[in-house]
N, C-alpha and C. Protein backbone atom coordinates (compact mmCIF):
# COMPACT_ATOMS: atom_id res chain seq x y z
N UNK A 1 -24.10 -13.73 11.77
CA UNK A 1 -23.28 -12.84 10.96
C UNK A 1 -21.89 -13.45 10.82
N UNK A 2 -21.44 -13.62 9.36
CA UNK A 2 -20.04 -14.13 9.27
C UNK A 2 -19.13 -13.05 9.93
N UNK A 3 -17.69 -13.36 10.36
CA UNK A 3 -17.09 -12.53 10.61
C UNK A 3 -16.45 -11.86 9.31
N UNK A 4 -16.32 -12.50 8.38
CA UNK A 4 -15.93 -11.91 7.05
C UNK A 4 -16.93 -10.51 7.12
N UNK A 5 -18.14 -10.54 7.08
CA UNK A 5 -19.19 -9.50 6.83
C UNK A 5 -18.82 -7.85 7.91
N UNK A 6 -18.45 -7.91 9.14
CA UNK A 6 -18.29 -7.41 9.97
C UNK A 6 -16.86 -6.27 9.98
N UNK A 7 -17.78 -5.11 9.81
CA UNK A 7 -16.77 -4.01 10.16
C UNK A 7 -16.67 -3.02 11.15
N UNK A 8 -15.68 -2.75 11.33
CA UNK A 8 -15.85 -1.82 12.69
C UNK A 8 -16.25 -0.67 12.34
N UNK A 9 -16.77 0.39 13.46
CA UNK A 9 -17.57 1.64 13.07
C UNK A 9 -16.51 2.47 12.47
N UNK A 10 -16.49 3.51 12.00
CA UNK A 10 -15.92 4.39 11.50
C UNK A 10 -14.82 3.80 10.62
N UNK A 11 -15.21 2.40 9.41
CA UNK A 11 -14.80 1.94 8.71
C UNK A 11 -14.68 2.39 7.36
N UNK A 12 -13.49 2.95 6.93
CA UNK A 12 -13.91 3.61 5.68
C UNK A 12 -12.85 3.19 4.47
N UNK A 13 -12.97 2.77 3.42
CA UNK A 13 -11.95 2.42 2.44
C UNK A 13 -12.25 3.09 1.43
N UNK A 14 -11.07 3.61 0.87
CA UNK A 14 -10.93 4.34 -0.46
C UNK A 14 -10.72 3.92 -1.38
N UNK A 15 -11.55 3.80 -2.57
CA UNK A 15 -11.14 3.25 -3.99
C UNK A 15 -10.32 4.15 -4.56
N UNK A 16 -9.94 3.03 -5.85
CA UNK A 16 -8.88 4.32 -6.95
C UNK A 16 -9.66 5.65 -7.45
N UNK A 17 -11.22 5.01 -7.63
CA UNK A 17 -12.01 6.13 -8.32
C UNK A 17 -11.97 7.40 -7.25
N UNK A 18 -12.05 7.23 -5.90
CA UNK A 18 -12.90 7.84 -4.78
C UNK A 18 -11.06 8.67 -4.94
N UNK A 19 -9.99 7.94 -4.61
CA UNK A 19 -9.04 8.88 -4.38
C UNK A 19 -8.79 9.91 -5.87
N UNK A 20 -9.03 9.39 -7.16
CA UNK A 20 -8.67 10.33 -7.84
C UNK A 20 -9.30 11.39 -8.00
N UNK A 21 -11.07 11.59 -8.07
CA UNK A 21 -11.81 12.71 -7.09
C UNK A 21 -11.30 13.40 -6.60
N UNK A 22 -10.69 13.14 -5.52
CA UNK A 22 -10.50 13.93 -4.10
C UNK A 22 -9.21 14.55 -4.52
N UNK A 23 -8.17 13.81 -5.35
CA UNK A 23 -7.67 14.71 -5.77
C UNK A 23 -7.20 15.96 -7.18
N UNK A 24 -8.34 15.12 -7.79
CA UNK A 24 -8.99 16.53 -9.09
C UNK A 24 -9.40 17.63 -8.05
N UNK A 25 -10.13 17.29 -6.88
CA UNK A 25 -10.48 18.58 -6.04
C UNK A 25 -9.75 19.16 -5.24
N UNK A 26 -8.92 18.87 -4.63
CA UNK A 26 -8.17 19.22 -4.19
C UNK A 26 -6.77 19.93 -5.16
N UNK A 27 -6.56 19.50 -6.07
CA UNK A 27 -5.46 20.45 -7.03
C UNK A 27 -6.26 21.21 -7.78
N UNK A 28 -7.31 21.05 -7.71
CA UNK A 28 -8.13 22.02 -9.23
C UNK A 28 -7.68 21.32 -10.30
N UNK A 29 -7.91 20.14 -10.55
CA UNK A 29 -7.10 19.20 -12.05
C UNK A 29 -8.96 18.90 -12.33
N UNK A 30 -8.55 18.32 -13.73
CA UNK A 30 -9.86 17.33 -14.74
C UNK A 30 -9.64 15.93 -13.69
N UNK A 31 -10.56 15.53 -13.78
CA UNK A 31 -10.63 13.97 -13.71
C UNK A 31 -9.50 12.94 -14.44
N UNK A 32 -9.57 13.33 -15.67
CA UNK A 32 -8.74 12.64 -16.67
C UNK A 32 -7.60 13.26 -15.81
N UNK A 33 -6.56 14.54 -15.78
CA UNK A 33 -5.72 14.77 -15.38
C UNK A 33 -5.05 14.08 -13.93
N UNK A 34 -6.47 13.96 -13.17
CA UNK A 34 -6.17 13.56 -11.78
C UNK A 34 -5.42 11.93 -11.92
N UNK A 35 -6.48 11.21 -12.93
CA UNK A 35 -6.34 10.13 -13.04
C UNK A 35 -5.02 9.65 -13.65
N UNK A 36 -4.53 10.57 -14.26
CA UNK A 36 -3.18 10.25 -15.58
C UNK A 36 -1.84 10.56 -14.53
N UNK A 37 -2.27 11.33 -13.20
CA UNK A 37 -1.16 11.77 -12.21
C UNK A 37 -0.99 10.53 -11.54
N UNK A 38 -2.47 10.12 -10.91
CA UNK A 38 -1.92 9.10 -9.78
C UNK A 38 -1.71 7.61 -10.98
N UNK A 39 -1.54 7.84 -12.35
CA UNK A 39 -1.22 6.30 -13.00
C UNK A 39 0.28 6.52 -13.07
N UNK A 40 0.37 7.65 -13.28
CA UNK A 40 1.77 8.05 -13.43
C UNK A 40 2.76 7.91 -12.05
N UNK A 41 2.48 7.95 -10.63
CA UNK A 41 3.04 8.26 -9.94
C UNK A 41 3.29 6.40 -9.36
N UNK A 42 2.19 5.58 -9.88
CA UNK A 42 1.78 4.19 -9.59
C UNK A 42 3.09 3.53 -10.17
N UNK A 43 2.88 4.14 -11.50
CA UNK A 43 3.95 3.28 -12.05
C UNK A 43 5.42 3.93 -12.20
N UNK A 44 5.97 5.07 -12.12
CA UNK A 44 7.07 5.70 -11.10
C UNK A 44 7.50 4.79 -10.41
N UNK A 45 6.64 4.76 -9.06
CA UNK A 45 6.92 4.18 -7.81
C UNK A 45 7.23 2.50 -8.43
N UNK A 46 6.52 1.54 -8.97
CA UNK A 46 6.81 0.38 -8.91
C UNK A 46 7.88 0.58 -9.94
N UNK A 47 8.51 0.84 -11.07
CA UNK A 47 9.77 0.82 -11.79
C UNK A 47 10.51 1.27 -10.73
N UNK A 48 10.63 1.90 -10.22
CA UNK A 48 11.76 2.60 -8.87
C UNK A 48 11.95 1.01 -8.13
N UNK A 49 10.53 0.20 -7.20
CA UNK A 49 10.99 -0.70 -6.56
C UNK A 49 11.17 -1.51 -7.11
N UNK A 50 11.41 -1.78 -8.33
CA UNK A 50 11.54 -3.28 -8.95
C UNK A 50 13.28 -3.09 -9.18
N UNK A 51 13.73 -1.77 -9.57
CA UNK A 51 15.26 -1.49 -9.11
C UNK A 51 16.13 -2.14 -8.44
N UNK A 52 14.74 -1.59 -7.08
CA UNK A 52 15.69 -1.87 -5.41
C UNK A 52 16.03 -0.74 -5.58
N UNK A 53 15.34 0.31 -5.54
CA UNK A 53 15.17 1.70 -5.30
C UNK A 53 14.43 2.01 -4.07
N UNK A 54 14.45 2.86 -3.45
CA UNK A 54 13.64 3.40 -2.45
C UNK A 54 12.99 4.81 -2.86
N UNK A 55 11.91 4.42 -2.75
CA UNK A 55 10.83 5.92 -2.94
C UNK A 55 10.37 6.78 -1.81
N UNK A 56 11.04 8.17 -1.22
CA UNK A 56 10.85 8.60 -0.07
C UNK A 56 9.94 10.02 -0.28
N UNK A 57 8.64 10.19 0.44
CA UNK A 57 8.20 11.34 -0.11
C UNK A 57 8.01 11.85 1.37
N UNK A 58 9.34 12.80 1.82
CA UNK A 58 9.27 13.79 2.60
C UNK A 58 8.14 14.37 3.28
N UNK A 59 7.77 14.07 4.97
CA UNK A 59 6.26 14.11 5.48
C UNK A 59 5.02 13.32 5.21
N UNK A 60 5.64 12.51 4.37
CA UNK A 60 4.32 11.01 3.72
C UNK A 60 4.58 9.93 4.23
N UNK A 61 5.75 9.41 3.42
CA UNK A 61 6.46 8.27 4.22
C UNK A 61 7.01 7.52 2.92
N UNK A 62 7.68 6.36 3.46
CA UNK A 62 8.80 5.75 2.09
C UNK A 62 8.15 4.56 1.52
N UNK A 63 8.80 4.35 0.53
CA UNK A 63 8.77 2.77 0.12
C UNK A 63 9.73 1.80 -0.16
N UNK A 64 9.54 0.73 0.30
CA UNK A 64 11.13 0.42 0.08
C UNK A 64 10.44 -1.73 -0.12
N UNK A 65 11.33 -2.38 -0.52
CA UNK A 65 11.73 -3.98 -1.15
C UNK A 65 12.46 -3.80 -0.13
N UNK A 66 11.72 -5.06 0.67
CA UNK A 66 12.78 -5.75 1.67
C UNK A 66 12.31 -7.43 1.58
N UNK A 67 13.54 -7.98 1.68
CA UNK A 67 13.57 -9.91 0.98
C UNK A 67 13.26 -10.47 2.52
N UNK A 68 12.26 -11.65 2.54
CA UNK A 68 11.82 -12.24 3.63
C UNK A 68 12.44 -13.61 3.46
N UNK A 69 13.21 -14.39 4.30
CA UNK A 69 13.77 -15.38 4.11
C UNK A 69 12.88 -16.59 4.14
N UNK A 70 13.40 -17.83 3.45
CA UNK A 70 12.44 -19.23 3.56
C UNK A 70 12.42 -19.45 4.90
N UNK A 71 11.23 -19.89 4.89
CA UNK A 71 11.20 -20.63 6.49
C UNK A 71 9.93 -21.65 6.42
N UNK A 72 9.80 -22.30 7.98
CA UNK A 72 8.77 -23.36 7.97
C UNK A 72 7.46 -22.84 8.62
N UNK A 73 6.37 -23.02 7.90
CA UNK A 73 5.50 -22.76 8.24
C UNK A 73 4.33 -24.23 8.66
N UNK A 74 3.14 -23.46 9.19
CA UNK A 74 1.83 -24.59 9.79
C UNK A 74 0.61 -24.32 8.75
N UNK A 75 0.39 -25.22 7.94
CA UNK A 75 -1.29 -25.06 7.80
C UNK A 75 -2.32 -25.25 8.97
N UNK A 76 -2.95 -24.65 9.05
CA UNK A 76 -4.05 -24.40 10.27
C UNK A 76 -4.54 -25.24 9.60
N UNK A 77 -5.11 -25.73 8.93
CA UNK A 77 -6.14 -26.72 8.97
C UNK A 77 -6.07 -28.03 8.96
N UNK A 78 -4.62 -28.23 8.72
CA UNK A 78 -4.08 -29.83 8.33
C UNK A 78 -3.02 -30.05 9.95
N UNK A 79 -2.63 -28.75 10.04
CA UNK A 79 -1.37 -28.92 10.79
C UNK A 79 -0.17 -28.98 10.22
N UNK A 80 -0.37 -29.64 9.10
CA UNK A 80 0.71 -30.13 8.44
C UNK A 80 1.97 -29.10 8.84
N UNK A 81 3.35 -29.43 7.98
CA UNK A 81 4.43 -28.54 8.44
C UNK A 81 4.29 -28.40 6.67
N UNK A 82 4.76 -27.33 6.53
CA UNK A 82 5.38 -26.69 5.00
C UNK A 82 6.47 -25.88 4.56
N UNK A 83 6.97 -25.71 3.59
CA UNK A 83 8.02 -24.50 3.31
C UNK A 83 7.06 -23.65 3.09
N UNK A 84 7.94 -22.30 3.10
CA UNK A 84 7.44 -21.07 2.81
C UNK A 84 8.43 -20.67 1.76
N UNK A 85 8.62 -20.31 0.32
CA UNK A 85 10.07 -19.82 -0.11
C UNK A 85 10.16 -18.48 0.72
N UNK A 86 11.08 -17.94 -0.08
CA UNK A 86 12.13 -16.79 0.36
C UNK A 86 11.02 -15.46 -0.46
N UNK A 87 10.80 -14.56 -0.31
CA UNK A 87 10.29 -13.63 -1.25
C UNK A 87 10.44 -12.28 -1.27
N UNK A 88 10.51 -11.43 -2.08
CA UNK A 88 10.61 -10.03 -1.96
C UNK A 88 8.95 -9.15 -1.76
N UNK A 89 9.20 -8.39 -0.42
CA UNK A 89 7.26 -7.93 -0.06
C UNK A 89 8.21 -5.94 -0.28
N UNK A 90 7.05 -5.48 -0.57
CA UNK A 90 7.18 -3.88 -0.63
C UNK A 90 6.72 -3.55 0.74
N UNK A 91 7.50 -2.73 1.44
CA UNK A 91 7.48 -1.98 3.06
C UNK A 91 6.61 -0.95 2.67
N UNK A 92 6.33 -0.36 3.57
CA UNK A 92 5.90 1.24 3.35
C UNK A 92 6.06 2.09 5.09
N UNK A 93 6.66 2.77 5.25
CA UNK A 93 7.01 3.17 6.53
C UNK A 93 6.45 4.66 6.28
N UNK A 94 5.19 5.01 7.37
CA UNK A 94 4.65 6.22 7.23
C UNK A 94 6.14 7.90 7.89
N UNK A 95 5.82 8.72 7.29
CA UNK A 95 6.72 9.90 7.67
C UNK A 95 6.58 10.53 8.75
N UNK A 96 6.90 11.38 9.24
CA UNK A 96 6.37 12.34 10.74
C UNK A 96 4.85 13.21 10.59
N UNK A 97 4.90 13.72 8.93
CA UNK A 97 3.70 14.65 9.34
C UNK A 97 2.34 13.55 9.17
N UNK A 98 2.53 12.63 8.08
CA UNK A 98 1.48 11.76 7.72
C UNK A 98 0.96 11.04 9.44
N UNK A 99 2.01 10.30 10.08
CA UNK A 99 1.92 10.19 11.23
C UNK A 99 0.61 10.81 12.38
N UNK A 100 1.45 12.29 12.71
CA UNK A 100 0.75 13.27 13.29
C UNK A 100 -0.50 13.40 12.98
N UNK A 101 -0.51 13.38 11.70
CA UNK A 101 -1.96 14.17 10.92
C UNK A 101 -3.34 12.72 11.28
N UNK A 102 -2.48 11.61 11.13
CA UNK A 102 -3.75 10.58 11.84
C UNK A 102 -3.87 10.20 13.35
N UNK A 103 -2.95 10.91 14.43
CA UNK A 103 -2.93 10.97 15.60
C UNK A 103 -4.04 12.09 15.87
């Protein structure tokens, strides 16, 4: 068995389809509606971080652009030494209740 193939038990991933479901059912929305919320909230959120805005949703958790500096890195397979540039990665720092609620 590759280790690529191998998941741990109680492995579960959510698609876009599977979350917009869950939440047509959960609000009582259409499908279409569910779907037009979370495109809407997708692209909200990334115009906000492309700003250098921070997106904070109270008991969820935030989002925020934070810049990673150049540095030297190893290819594992060569050894070799390399640059890495400098780049901007999106954070996401979970809130207190989101937290709790998976404790």
């Amino acid at each position: 068995m590759a280790c690529m193939d191998f998941k741990p038990k109680n492995f579960f991933k959510m698609n876009k389809t599977q979350l917009i479901d869950a939440m047509a059912a959960g609000a009582g929305l259409s499908k279409v509606d569910a779907k037009k919320a979370l495109e809407s909230f997708i692209s909200a959120t990334g115009d906000a971080l492309t700003q250098g805005d921070k997106v904070a949703l109270v008991g969820f958790g935030s989002f925020s652009v934070s810049e990673r500096n150049a540095r030297t890195g190893r290819n594992p397979q060569t050894g070799a030494t390399i640059n890495i540039a400098a780049k901007k990665v999106i954070r996401f720092k979970a809130g207190a209740e989101l937290s709790a609620n998976v404790k």
